[in-house]
N, C-alpha and C. Protein backbone atom coordinates (compact mmCIF):
# COMPACT_ATOMS: atom_id res chain seq x y z
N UNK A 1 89.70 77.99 94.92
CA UNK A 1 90.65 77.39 94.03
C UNK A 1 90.34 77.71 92.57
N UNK A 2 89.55 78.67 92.25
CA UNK A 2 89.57 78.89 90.58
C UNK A 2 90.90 78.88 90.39
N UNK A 3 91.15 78.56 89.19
CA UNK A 3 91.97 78.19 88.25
C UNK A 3 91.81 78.73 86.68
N UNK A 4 92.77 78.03 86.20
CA UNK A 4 92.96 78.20 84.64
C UNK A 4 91.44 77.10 84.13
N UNK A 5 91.26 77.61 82.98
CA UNK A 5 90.19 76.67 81.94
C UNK A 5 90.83 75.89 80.94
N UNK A 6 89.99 75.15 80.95
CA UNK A 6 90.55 74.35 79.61
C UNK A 6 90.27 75.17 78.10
N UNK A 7 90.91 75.49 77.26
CA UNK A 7 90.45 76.33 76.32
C UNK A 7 90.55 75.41 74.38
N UNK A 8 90.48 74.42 74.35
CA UNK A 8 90.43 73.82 73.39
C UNK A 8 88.67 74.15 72.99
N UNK A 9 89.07 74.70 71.60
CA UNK A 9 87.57 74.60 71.21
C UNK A 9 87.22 73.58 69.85
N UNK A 10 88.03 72.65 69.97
CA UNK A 10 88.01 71.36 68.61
C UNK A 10 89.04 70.60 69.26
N UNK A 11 88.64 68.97 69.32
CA UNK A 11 89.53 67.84 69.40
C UNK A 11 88.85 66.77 68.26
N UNK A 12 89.99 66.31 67.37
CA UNK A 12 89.64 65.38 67.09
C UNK A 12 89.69 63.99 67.64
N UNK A 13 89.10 63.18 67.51
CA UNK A 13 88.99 61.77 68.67
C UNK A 13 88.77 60.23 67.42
N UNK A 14 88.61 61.01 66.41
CA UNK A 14 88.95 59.70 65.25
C UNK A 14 87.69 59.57 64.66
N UNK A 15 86.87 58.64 65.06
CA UNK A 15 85.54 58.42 64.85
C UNK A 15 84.45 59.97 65.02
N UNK A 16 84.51 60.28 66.14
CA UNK A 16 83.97 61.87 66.79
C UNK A 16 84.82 63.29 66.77
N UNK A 17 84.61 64.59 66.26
CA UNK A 17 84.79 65.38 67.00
C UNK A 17 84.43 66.58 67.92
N UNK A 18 84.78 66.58 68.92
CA UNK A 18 84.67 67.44 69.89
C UNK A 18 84.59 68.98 69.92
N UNK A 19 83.38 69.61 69.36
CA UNK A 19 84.00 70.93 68.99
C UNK A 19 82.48 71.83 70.14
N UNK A 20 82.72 73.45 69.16
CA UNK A 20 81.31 73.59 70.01
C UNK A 20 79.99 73.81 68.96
N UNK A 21 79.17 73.98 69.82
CA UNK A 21 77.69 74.08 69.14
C UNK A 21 77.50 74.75 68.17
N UNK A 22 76.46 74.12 67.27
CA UNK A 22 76.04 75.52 65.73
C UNK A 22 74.98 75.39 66.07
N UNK A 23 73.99 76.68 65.14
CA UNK A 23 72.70 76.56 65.17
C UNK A 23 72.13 75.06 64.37
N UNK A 24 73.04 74.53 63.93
CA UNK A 24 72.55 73.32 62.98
C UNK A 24 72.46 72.25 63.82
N UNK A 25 72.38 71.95 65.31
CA UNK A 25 72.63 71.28 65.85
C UNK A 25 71.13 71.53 67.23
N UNK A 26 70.31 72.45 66.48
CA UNK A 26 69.10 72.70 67.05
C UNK A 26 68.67 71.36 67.74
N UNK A 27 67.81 71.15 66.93
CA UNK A 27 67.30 69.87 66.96
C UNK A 27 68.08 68.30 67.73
N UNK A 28 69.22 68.15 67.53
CA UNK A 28 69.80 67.00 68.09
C UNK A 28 69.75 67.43 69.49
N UNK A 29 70.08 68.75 69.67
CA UNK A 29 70.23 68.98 71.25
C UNK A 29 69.03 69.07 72.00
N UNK A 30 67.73 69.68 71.32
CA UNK A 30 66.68 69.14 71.82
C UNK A 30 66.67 67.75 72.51
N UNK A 31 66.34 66.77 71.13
CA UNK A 31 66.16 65.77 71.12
C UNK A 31 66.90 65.05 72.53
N UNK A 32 68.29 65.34 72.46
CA UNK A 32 69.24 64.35 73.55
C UNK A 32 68.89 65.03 74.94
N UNK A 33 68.34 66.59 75.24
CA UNK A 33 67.94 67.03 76.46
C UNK A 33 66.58 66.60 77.14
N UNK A 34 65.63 66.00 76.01
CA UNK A 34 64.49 65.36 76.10
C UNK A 34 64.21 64.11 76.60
N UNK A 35 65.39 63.33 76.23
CA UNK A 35 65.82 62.10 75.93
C UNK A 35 65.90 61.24 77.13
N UNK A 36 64.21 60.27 77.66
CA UNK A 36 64.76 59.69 78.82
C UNK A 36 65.59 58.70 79.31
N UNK A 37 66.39 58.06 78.19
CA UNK A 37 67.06 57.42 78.39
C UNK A 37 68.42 58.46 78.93
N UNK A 38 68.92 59.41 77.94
CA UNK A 38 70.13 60.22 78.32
C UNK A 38 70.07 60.91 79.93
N UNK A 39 69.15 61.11 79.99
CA UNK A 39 69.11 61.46 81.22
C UNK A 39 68.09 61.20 82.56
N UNK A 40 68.59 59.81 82.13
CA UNK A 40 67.85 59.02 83.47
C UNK A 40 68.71 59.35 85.14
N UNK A 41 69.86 59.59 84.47
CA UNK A 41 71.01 59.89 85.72
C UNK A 41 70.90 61.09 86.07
N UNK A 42 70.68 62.27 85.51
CA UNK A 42 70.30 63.27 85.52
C UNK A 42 69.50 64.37 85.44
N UNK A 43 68.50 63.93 86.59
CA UNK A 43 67.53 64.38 87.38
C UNK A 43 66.36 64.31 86.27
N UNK A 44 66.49 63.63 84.88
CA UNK A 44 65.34 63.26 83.80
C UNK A 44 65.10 64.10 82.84
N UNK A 45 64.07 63.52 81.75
CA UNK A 45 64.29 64.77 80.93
C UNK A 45 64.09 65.56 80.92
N UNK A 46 64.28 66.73 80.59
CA UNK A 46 63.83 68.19 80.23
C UNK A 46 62.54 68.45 79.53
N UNK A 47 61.39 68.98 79.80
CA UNK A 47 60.49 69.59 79.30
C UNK A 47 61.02 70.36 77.37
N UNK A 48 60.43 69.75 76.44
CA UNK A 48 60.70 69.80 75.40
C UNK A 48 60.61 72.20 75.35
N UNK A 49 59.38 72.15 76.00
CA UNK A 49 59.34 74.03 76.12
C UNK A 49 60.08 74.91 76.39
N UNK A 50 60.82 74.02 77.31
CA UNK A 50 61.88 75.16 78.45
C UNK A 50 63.28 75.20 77.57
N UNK A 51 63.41 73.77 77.38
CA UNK A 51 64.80 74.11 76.00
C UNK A 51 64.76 74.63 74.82
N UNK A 52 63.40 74.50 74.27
CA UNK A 52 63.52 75.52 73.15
C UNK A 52 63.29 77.17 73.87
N UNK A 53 63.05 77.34 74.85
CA UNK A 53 62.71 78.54 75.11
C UNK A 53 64.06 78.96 75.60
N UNK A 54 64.62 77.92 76.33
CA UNK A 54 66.37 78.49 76.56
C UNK A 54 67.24 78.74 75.59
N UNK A 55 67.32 77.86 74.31
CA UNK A 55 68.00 78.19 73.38
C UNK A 55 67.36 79.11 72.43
N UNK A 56 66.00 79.69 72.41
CA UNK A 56 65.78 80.41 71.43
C UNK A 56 66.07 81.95 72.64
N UNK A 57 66.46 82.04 74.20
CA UNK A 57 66.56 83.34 74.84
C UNK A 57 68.15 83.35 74.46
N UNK A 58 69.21 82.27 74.46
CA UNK A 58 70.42 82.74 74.61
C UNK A 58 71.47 81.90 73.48
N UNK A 59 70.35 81.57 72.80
CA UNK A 59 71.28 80.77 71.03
C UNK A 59 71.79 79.07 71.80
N UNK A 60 71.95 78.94 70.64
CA UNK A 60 72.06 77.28 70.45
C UNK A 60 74.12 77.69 70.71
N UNK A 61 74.76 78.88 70.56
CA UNK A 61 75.96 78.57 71.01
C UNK A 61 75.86 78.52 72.74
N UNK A 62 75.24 78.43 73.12
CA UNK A 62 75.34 79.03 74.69
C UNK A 62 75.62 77.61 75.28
N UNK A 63 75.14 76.55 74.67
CA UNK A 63 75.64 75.48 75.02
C UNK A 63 76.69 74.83 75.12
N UNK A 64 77.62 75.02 74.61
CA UNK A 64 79.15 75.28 74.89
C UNK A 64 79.75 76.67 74.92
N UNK A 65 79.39 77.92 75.38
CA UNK A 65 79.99 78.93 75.35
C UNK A 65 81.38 78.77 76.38
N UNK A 66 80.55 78.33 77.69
CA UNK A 66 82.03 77.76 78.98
C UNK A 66 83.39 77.37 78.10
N UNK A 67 84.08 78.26 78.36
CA UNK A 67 85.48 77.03 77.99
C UNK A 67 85.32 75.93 78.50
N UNK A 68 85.87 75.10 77.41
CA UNK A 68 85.72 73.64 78.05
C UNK A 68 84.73 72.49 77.75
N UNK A 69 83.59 73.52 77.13
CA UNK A 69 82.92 72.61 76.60
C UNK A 69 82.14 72.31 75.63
N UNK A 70 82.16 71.26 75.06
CA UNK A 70 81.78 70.86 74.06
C UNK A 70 80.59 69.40 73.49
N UNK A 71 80.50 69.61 72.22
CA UNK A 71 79.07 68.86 71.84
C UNK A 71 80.57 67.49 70.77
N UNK A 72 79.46 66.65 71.18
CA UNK A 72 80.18 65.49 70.19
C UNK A 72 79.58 64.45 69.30
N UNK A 73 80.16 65.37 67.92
CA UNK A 73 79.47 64.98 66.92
C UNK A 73 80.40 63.77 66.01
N UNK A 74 79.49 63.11 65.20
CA UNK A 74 80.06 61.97 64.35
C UNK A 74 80.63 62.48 63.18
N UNK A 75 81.97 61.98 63.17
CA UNK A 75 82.87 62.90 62.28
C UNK A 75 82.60 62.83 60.71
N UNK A 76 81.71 61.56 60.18
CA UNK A 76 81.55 60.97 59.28
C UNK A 76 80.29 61.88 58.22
N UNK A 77 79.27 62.11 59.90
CA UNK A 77 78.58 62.98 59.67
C UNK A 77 78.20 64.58 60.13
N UNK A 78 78.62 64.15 61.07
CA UNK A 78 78.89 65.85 61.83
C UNK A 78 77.78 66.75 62.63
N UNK A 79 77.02 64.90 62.68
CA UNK A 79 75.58 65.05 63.71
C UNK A 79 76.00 64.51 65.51
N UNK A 80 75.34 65.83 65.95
CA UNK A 80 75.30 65.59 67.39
C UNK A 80 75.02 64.72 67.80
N UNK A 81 75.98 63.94 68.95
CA UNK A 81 76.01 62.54 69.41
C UNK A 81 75.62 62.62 71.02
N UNK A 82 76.23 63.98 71.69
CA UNK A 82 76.47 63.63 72.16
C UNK A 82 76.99 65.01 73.26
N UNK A 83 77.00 65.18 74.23
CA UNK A 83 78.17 66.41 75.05
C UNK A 83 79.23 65.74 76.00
N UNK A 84 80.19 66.81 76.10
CA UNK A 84 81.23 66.58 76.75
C UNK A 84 81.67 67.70 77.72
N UNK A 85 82.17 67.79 78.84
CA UNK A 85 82.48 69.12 79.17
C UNK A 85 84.07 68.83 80.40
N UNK A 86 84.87 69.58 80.43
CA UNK A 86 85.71 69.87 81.42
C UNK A 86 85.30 71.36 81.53
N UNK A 87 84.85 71.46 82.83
CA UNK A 87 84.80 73.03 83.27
C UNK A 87 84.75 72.92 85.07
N UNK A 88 84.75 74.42 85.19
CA UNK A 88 84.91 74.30 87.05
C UNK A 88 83.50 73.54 87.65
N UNK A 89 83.56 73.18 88.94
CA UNK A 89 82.32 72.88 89.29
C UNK A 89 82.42 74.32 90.31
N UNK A 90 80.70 74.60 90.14
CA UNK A 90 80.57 76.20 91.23
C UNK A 90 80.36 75.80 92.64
N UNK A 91 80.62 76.10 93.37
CA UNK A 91 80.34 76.27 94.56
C UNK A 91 78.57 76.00 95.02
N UNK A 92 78.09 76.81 94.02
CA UNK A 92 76.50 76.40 95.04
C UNK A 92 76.35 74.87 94.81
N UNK A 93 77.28 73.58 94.03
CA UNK A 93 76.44 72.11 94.11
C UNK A 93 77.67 71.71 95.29
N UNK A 94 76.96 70.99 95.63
CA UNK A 94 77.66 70.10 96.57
C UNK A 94 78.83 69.33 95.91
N UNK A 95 79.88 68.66 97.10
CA UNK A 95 80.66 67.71 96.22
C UNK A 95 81.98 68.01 95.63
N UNK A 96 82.88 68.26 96.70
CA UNK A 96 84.01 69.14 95.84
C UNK A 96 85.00 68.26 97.26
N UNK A 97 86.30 68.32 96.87
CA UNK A 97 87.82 67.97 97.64
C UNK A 97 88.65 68.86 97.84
N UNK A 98 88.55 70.23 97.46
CA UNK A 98 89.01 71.35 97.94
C UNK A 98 88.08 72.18 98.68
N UNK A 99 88.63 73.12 99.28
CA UNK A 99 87.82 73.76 100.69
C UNK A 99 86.84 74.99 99.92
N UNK A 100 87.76 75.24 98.91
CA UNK A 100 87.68 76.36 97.92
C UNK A 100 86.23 75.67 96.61
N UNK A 101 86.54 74.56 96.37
CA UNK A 101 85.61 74.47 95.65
C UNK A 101 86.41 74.77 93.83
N UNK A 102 85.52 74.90 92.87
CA UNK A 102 85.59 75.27 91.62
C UNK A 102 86.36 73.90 90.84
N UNK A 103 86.62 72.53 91.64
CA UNK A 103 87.41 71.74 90.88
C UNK A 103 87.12 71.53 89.43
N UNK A 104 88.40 71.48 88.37
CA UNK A 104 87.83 70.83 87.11
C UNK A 104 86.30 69.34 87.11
N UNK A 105 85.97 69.71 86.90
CA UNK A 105 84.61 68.72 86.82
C UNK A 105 84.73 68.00 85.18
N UNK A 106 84.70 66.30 85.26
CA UNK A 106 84.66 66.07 83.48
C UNK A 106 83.24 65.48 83.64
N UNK A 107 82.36 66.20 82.77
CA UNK A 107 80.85 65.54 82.67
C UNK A 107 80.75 64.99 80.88
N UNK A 108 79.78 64.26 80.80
CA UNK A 108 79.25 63.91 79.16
C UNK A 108 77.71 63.32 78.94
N UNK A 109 77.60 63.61 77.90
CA UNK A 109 76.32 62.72 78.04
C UNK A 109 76.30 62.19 76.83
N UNK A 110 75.78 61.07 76.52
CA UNK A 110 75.73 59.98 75.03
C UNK A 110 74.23 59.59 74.78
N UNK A 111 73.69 59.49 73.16
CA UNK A 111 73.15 59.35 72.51
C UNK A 111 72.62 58.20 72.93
N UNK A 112 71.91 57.71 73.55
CA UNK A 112 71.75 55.69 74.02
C UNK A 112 72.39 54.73 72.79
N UNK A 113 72.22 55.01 71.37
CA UNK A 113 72.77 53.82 70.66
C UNK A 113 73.95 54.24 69.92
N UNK A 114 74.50 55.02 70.43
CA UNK A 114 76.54 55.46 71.02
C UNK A 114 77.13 54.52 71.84
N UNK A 115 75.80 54.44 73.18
CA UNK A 115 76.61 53.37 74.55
C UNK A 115 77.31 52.34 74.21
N UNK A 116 78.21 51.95 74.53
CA UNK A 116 78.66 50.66 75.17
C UNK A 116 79.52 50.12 73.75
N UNK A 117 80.17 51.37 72.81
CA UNK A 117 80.98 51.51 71.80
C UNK A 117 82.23 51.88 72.41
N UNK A 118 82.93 52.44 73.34
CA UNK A 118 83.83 53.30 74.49
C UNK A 118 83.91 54.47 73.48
N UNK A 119 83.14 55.18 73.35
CA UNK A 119 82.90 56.55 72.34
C UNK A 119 83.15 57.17 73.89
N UNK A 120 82.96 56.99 74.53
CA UNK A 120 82.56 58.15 76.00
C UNK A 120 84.02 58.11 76.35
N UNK A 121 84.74 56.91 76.56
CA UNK A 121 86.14 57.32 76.76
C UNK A 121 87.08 57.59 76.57
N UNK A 122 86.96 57.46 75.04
CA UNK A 122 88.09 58.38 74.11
C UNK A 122 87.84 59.32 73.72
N UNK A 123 86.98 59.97 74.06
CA UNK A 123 86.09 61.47 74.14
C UNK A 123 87.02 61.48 75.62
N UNK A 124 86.44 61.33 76.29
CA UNK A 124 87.30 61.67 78.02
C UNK A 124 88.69 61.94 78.32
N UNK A 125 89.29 60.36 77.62
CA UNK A 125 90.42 60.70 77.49
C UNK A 125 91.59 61.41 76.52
N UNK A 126 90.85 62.15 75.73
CA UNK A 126 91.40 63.10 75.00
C UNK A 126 91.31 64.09 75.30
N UNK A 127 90.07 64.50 76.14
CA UNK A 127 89.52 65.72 76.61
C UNK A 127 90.79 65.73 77.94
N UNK A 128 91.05 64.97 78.61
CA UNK A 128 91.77 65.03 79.83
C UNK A 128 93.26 65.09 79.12
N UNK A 129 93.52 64.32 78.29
CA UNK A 129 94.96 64.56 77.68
C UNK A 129 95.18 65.30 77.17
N UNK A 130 94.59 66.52 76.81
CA UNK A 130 94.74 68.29 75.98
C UNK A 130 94.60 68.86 76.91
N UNK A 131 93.83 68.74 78.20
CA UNK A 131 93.83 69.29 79.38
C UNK A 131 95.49 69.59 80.21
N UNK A 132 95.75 68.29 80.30
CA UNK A 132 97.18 68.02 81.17
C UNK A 132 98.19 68.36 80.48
N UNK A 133 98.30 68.75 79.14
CA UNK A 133 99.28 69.57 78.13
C UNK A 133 99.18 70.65 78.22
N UNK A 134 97.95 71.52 78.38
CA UNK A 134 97.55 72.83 78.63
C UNK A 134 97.50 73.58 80.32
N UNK A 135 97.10 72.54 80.87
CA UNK A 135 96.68 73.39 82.84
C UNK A 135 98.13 72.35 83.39
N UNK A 136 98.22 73.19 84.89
CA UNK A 136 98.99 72.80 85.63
C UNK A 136 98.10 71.50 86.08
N UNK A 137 98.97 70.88 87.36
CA UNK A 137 98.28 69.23 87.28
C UNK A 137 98.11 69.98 88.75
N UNK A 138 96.22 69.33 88.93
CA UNK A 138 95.25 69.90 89.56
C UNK A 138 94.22 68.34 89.65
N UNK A 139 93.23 68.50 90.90
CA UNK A 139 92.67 67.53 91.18
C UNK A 139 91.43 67.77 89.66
N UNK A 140 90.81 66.83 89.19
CA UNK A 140 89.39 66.26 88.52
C UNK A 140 89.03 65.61 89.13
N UNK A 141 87.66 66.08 88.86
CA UNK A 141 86.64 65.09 89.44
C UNK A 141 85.48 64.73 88.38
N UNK A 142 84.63 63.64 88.89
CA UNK A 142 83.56 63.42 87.99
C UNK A 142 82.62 63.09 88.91
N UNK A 143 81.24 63.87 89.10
CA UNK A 143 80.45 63.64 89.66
C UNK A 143 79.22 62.44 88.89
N UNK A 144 78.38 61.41 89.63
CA UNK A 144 77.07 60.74 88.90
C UNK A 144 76.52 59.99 89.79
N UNK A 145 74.75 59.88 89.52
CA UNK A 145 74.92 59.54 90.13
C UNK A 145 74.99 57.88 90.42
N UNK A 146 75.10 57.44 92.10
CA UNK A 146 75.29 56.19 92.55
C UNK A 146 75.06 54.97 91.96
N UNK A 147 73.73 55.23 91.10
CA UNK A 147 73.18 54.27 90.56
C UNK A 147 73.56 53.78 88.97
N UNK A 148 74.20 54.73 88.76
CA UNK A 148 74.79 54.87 87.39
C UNK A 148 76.26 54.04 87.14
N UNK A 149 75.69 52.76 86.70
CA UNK A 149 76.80 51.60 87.01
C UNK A 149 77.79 51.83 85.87
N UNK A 150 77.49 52.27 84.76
CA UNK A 150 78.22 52.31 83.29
C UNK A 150 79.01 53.67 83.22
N UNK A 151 78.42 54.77 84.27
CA UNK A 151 79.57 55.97 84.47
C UNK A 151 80.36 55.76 85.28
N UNK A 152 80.23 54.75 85.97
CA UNK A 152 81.11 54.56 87.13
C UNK A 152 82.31 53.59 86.85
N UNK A 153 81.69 52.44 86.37
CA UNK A 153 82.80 52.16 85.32
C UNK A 153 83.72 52.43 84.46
N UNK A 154 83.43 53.80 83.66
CA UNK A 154 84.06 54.48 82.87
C UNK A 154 85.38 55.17 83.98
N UNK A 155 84.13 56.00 84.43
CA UNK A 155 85.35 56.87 85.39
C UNK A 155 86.47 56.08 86.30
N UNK A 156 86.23 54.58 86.79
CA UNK A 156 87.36 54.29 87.16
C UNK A 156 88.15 53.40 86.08
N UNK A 157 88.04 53.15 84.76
CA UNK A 157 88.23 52.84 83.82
C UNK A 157 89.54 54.01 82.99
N UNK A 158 88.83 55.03 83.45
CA UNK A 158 90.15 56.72 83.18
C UNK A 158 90.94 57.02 84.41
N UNK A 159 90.56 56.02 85.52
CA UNK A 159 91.98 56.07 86.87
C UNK A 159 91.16 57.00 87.78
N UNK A 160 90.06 57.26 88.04
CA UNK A 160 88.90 58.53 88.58
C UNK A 160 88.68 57.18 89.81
N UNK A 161 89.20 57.53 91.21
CA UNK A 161 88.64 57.09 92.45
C UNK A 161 87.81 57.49 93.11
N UNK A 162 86.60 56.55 93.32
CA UNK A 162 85.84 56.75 94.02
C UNK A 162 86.33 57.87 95.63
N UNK A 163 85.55 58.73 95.90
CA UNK A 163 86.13 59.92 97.22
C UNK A 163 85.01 59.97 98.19
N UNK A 164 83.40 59.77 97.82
CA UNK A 164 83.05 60.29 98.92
C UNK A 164 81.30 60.33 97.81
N UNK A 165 80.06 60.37 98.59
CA UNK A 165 79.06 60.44 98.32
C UNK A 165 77.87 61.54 98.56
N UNK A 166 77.25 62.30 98.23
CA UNK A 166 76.48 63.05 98.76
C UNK A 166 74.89 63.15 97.83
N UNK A 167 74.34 63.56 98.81
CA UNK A 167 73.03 64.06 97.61
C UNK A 167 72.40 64.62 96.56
N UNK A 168 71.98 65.16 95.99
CA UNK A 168 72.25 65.80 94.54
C UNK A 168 71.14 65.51 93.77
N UNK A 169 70.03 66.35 93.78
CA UNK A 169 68.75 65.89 92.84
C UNK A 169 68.02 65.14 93.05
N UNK A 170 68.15 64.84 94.63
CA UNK A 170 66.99 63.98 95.43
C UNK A 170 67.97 62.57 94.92
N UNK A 171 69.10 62.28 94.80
CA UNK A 171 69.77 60.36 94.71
C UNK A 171 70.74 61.20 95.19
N UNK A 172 71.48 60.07 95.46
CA UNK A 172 73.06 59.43 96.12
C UNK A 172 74.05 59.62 94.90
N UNK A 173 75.04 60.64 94.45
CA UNK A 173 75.80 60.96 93.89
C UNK A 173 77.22 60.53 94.32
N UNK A 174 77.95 59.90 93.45
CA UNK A 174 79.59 59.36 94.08
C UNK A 174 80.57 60.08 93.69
N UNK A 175 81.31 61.01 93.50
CA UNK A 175 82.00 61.95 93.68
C UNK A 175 83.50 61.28 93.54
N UNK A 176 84.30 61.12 92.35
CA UNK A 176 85.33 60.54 92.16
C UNK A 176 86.34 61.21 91.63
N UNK A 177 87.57 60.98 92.01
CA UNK A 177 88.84 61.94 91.67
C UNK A 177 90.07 61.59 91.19
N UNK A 178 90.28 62.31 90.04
CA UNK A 178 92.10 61.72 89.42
C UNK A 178 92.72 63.51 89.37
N UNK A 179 94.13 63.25 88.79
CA UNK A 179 94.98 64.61 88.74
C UNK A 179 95.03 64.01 87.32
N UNK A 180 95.16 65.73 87.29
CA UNK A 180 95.55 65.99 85.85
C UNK A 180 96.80 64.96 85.14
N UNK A 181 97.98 65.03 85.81
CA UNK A 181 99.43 64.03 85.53
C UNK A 181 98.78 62.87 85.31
N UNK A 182 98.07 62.33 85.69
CA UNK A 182 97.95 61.19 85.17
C UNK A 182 97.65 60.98 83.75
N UNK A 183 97.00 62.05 83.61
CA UNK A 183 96.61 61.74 81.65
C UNK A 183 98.16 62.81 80.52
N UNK A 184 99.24 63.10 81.24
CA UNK A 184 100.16 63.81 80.43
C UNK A 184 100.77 62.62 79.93
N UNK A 185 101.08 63.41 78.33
CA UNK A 185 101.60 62.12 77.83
C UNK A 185 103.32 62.14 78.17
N UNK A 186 103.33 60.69 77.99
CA UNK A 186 104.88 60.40 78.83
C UNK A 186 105.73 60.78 77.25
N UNK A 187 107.36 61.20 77.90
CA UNK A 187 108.16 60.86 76.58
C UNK A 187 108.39 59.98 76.20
């Protein structure tokens, strides 16, 4: 099922915008890939070596190079908060509702003292509403995992139903799905 990409490379979202990576944004992206709070859901932090050694082999743009995705910074200041991404999911992870695989996937990750502002869902839902103006209406999904009570909330908070569970990084991942139409804006 590949498909079309999402190709927005700037949204504004009011407070945040959504654009892609600079080299000026070294450091924050460290920091938030390090970060065990950011990625307690996601398989933990990163070894501070391996990311500077990834971004110094393939640049600090490589982090949003994918269409689709992007870093989210505070508009006020224009410091990294944060990532966002709509892009395909590949075939080698588990966890897909087509036979074919490649579904739009919406992932993000937030700054810990961002949380519990809904910065994550008007990031989401803007990202999904430039989406459904741009692609034909196609299944999304959002993968996290099980234990992750505040993504799960979100995602059925953006109309994202729970589908089905699988493994994924040694935890229980819940695998949830909306269509694109749902986020087009009405006349």
């Amino acid at each position: 099922m590949p498909g079309r990409t999402f190709t927005a490379v700037y949204l504004d979202v009011g407070d945040v915008v959504l654009r892609k990576a600079r080299e000026s944004d070294r450091e924050a992206i460290i920091a938030h890939a390090i970060d065990p709070d950011v990625r307690a859901h996601l398989g933990g932090p990163q070894p501070r070596h391996a990311v500077e050694h990834d971004l110094d082999a393939a640049g600090v743009g490589a982090v949003t190079d994918a269409p689709g995705a992007f870093v989210l910074a505070d508009k006020a200041t224009d410091t990294l908060v944060g990532t966002m991404s709509l892009t395909r999911r590949g075939m080698h992870h588990p966890g897909h509702v087509a036979p074919g695989g490649e579904e739009l996937e919406l992932s993000y990750t937030l700054d810990r003292d961002r949380w519990g502002r809904g910065l994550a869902f008007r990031a989401a839902h803007a990202v999904l509403r430039a989406a459904a103006a741009e692609l034909p209406d196609e299944p999304v999904i959002v993968v996290t995992d099980s234990r992750n009570t505040r993504s799960l909330r979100l995602a059925r908070r953006l109309g994202f139903v729970p589908a089905t569970t699988f493994v994924e990084y040694g935890a229980e991942q819940t695998l949830a799905v909306a269509h694109l139409r749902q986020f087009a804006e009405r006349p």
